[in-house]
Protein backbone atom coordinates (compact mmCIF):
# COMPACT_ATOMS: atom_id res chain seq x y z
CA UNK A 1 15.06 36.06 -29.43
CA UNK A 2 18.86 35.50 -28.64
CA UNK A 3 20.66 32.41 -28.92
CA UNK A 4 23.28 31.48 -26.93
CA UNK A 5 25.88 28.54 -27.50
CA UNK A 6 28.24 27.32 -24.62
CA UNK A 7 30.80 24.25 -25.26
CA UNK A 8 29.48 20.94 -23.88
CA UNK A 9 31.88 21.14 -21.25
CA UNK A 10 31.25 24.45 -19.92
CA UNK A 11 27.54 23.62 -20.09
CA UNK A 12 27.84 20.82 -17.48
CA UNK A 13 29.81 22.46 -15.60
CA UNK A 14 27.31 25.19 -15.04
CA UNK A 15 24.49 22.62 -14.80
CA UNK A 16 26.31 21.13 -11.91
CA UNK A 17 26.82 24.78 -10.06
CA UNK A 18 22.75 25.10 -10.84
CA UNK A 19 22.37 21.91 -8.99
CA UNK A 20 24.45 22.38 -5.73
CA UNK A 21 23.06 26.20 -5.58
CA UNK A 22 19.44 24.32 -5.74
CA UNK A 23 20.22 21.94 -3.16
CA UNK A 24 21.82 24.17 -0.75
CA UNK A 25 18.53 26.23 -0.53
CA UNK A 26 16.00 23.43 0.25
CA UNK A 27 14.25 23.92 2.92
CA UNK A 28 13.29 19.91 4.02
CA UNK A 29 16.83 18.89 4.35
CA UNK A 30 17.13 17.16 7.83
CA UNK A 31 18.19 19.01 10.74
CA UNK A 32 22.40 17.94 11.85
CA UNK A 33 21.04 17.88 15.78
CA UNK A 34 18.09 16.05 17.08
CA UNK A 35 16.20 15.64 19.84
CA UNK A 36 15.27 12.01 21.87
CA UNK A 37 12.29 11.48 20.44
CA UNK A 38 13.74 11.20 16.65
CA UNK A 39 17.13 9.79 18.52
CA UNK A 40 14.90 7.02 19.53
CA UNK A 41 12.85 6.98 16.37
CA UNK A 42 15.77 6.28 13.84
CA UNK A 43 17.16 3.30 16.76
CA UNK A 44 14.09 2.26 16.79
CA UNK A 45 14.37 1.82 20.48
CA UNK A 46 11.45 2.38 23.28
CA UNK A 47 13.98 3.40 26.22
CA UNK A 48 15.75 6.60 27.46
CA UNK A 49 17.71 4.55 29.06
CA UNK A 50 19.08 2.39 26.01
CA UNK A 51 19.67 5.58 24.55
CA UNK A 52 21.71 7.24 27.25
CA UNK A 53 23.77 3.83 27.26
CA UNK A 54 24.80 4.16 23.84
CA UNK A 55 25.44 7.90 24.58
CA UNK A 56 27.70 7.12 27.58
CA UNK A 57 29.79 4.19 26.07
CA UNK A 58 30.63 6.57 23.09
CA UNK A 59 28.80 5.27 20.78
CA UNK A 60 27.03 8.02 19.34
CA UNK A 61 27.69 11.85 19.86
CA UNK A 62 25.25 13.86 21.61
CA UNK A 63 25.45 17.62 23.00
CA UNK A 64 24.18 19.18 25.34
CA UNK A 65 23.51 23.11 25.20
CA UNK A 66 21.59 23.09 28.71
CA UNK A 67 21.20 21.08 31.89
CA UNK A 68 18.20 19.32 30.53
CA UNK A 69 18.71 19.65 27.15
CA UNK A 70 20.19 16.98 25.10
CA UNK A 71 20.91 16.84 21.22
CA UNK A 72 22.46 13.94 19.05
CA UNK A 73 23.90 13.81 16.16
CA UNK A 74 21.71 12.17 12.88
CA UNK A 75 25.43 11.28 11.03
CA UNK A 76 26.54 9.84 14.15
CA UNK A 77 23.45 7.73 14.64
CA UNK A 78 23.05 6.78 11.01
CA UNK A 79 27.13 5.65 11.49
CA UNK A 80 26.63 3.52 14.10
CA UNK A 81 23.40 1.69 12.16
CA UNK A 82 26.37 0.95 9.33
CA UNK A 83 28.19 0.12 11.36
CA UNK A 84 26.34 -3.27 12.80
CA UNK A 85 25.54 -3.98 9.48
CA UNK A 86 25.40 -8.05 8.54
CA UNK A 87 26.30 -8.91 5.04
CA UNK A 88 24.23 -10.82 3.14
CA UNK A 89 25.81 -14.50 2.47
């Protein structure tokens, strides 16, 4: 058996590079674009047409890749949650 010694310093260091490596490979990260149905999910809104409001004032980005195809953005949506945020007193 070999043994190996490594300062403290450059042992973290290489922990850390083990960690983002790790985390860049997982596979149930969410997905950047989504589709209405989660859209709608994370509001927690029952209308298409709340959704497209919010989606034509601005208020969250969407794409759209084909006619009847339309994508939003999770960080976007999550953003605009945080952003209507109320303090606690």
């Amino acid at each position: 058996m070999q043994v190996i010694c490594v300062q403290e310093e450059a042992f973290y260091a290489l922990f850390e590079k083990v960690i983002e490596h790790v985390e860049s490979k997982r596979q149930d990260k969410p997905e950047k674009w989504i589709d209405v149905e989660e859209a709608m999910s994370i509001l927690r809104i029952k209308s298409t047409t709340t959704l497209q409001k919010l989606r034509n004032e601005g208020k969250i980005r969407f794409s759209q890749p084909q006619k009847k195809i339309i994508l939003y953005d999770r960080d976007s949506i999550i953003a605009y949650i945080e952003k209507h945020v109320r303090e606690t007193f």
